[in-house]
C-alpha atoms as a PDB file:
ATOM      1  CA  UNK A   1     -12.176  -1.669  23.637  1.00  0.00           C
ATOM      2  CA  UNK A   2      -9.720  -2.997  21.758  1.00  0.00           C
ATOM      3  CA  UNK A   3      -7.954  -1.677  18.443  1.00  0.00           C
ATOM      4  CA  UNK A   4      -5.594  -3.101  16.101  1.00  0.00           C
ATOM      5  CA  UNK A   5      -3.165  -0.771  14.641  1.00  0.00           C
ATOM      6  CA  UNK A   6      -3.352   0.094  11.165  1.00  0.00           C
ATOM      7  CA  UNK A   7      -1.972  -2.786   9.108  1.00  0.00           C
ATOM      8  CA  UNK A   8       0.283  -1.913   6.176  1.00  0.00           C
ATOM      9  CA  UNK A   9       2.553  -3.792   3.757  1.00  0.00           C
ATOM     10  CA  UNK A  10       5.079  -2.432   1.911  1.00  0.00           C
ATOM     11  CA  UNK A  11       6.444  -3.343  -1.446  1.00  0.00           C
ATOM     12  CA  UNK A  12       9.823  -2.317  -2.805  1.00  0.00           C
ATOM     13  CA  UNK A  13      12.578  -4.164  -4.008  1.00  0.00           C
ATOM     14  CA  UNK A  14      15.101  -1.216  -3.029  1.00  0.00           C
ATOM     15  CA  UNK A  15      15.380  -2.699   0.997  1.00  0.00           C
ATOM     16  CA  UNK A  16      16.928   0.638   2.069  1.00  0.00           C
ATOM     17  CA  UNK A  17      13.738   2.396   1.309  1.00  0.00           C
ATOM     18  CA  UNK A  18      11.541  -0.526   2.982  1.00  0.00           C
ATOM     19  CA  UNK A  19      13.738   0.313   5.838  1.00  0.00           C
ATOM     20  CA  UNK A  20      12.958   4.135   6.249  1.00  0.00           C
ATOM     21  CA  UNK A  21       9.188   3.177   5.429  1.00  0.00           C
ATOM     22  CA  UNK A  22       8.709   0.589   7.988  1.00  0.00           C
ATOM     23  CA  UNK A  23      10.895   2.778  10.860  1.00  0.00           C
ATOM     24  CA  UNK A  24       8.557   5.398  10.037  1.00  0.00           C
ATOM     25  CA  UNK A  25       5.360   4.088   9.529  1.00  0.00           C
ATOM     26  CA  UNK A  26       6.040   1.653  13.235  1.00  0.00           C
ATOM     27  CA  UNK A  27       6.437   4.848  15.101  1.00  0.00           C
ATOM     28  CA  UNK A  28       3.117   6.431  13.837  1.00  0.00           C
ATOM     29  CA  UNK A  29       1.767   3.361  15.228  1.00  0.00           C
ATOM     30  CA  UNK A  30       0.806   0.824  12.116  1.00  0.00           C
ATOM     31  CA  UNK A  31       1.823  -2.726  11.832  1.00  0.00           C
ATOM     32  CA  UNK A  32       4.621  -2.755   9.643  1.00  0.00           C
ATOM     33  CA  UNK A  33       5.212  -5.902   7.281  1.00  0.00           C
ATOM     34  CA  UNK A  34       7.939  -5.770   4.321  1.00  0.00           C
ATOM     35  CA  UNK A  35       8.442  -7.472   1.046  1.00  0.00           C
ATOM     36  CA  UNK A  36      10.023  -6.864  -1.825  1.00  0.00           C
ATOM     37  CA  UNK A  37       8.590  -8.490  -4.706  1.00  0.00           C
ATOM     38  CA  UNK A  38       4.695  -9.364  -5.875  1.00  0.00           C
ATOM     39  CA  UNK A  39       4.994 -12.484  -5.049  1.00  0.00           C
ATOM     40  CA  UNK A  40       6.155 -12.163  -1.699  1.00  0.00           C
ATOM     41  CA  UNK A  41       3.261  -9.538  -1.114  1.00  0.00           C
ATOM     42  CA  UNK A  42       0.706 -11.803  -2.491  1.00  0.00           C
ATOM     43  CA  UNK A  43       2.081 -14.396   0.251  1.00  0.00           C
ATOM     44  CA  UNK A  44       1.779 -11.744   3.022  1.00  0.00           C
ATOM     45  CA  UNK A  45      -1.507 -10.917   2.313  1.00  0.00           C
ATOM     46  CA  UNK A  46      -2.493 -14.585   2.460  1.00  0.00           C
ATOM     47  CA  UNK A  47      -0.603 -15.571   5.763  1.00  0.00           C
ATOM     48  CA  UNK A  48      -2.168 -12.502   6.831  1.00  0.00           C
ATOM     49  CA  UNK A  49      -5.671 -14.016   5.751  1.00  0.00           C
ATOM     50  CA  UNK A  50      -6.807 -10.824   3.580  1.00  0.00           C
ATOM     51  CA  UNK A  51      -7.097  -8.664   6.604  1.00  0.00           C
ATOM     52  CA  UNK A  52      -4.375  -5.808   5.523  1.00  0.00           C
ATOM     53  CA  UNK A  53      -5.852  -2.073   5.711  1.00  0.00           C
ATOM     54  CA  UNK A  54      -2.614  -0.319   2.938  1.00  0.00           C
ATOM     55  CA  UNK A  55      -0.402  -1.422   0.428  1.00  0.00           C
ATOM     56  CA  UNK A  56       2.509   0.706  -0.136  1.00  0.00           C
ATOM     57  CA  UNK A  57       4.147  -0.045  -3.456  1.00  0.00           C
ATOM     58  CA  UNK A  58       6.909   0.626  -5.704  1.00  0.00           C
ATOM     59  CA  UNK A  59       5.760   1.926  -9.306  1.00  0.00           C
ATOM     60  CA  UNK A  60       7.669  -0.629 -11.049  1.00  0.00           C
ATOM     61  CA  UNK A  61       5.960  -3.642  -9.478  1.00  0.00           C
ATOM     62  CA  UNK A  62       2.202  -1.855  -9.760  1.00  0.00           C
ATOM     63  CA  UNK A  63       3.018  -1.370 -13.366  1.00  0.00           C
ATOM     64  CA  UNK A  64       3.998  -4.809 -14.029  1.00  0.00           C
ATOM     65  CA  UNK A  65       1.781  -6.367 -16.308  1.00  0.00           C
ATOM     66  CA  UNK A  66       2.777  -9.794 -16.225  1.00  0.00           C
ATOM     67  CA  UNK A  67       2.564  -9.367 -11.873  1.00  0.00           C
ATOM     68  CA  UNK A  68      -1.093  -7.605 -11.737  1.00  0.00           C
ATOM     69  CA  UNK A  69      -0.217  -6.954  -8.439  1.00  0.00           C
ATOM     70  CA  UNK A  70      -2.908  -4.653  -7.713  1.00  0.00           C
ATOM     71  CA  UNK A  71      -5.563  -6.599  -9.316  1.00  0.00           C
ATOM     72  CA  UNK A  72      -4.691 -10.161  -7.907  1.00  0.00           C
ATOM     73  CA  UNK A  73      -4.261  -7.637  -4.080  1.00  0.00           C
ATOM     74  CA  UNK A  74      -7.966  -6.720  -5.125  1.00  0.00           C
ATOM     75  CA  UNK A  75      -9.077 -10.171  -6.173  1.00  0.00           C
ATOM     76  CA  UNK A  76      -8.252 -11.105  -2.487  1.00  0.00           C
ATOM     77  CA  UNK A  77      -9.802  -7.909  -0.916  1.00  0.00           C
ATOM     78  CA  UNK A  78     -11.218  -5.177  -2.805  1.00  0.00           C
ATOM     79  CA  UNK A  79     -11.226  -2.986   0.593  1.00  0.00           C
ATOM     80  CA  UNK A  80      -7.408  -3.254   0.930  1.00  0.00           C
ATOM     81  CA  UNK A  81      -6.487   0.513  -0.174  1.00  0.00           C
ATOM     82  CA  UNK A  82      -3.171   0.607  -2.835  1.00  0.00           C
ATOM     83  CA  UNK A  83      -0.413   3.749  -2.871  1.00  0.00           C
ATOM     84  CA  UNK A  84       1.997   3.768  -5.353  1.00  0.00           C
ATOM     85  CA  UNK A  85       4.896   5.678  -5.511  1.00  0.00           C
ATOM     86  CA  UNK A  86       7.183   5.806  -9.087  1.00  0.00           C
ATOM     87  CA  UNK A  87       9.972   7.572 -10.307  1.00  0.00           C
ATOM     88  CA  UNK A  88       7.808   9.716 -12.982  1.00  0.00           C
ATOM     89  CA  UNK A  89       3.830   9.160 -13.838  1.00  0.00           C
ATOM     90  CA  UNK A  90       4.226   7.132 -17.275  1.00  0.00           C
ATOM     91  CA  UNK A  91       2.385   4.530 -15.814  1.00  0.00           C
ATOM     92  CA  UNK A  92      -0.016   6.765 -13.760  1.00  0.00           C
ATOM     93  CA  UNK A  93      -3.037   6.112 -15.688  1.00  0.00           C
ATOM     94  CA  UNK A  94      -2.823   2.111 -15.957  1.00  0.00           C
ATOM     95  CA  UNK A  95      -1.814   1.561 -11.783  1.00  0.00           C
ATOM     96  CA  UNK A  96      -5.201   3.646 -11.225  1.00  0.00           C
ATOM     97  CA  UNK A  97      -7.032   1.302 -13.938  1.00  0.00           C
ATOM     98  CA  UNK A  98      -5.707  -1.526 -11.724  1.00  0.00           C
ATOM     99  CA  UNK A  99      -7.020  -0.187  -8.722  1.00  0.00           C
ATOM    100  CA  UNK A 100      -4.980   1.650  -7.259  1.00  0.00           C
ATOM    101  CA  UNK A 101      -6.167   4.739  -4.803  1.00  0.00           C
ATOM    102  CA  UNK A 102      -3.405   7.415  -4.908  1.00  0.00           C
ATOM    103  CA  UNK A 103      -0.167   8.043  -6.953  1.00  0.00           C
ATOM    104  CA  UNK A 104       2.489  10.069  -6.144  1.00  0.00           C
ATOM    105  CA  UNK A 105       6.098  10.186  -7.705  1.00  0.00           C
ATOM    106  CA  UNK A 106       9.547  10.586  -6.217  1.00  0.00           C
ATOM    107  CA  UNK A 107      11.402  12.356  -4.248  1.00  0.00           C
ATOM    108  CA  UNK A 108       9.150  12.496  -1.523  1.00  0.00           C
ATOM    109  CA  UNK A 109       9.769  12.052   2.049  1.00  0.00           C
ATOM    110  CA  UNK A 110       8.487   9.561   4.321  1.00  0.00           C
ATOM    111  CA  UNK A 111       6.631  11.703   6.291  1.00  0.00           C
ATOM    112  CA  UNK A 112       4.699  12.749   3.084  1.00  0.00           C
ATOM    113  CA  UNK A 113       3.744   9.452   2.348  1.00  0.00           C
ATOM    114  CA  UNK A 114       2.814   8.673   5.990  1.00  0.00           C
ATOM    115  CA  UNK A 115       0.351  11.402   6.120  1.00  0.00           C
ATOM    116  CA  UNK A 116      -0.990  10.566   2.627  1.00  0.00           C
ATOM    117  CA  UNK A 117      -1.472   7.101   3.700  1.00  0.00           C
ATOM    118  CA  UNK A 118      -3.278   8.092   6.943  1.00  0.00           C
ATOM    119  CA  UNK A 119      -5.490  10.380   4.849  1.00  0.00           C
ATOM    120  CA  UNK A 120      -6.722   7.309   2.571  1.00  0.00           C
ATOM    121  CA  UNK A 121      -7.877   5.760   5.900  1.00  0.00           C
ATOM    122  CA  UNK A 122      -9.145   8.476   7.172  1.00  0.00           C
ATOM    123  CA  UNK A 123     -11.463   8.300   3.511  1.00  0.00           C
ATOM    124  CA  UNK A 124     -12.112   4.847   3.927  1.00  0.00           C
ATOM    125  CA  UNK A 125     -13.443   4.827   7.839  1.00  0.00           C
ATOM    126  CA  UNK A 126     -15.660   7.544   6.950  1.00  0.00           C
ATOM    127  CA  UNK A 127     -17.335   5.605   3.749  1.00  0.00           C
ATOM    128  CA  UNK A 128     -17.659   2.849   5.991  1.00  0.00           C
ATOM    129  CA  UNK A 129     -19.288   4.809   8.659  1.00  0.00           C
ATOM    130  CA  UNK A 130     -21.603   6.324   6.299  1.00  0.00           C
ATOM    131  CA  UNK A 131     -22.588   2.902   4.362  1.00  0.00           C
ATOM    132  CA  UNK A 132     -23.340   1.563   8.461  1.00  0.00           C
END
C-alpha cells in the first residue's frame, strides 16, 4: 500500500522562517512546498490540483481582507485544513470567521507548530473515518 506524505504549504513572506518550517516539517516526513505571498499560494494549490492536506500561514496574509486567502483556499477545497500563526491575536476572531482551524501567536518554535499541525490531521482522519 501506498501513502503519500502529508502535503503542506507554507505561507510567509519572511523566507528565513519558510526556511526553518520547510527543514522541519521535510524531516517529520510531509511534502514541503513554500510561498510567500497569497497569490503565489493560490497558484500552488492549483498546480497542485486542490489536493493539499495544511496550510501554514503568516497572520498578516490570513488577515488580509483585500487577499481572502483563506476563503478563496476554501473555495478551492473546503477539506484543506488552515494554521495561522501572528504576532498577537487582533485578528484572531476574523482568520477563524474565514475558516481557519487553529491560531496560535508568536514566539513559538517549530517543533510546536509541527506537532500542532500533525494534531489537526490527526482530527481530520478520524472525522473522515467516522463519516466512512
Amino acid at each position: 500500500m501506498n501513502i503519500n506524505p502529508p502535503r503542506i504549504i507554507l505561507v510567509d513572506d519572511n523566507k528565513d522562517i519558510v526556511s526553518v518550517l520547510a527543514g522541519t516539517f521535510g524531516l517529520n516526513g510531509y511534502e514541503v512546498h513554500k510561498t510567500y505571498s497569497a497569490e503565489e499560494c493560490l497558484n500552488k494549490i492549483k498546480e497542485l490540483e486542490g489536493i493539499v492536506d495544511v496550510i501554514f500561514v503568516d497572520g498578516k496574509i490570513a488577515a488580509d481582507r483585500a487577499a481572502m486567502l483563506i476563503v478563496n483556499v476554501k473555495r478551492i477545497n473546503s477539506k484543506i485544513s488552515i494554521v495561522v500563526l501572528a504576532e498577537d491575536e487582533t485578528n484572531k476572531t476574523r482568520v477563524l470567521e474565514y475558516g481557519a482551524e487553529d491560531f496560535a501567536t508568536k514566539p513559538v518554535s517549530a517543533d510546536t507548530v509541527v506537532a500542532k499541525v500533525n494534531n489537526i490531521l490527526l482530527k481530520m482522519n478520524k472525522l473522515r473515518s467516522n463519516l466512512s
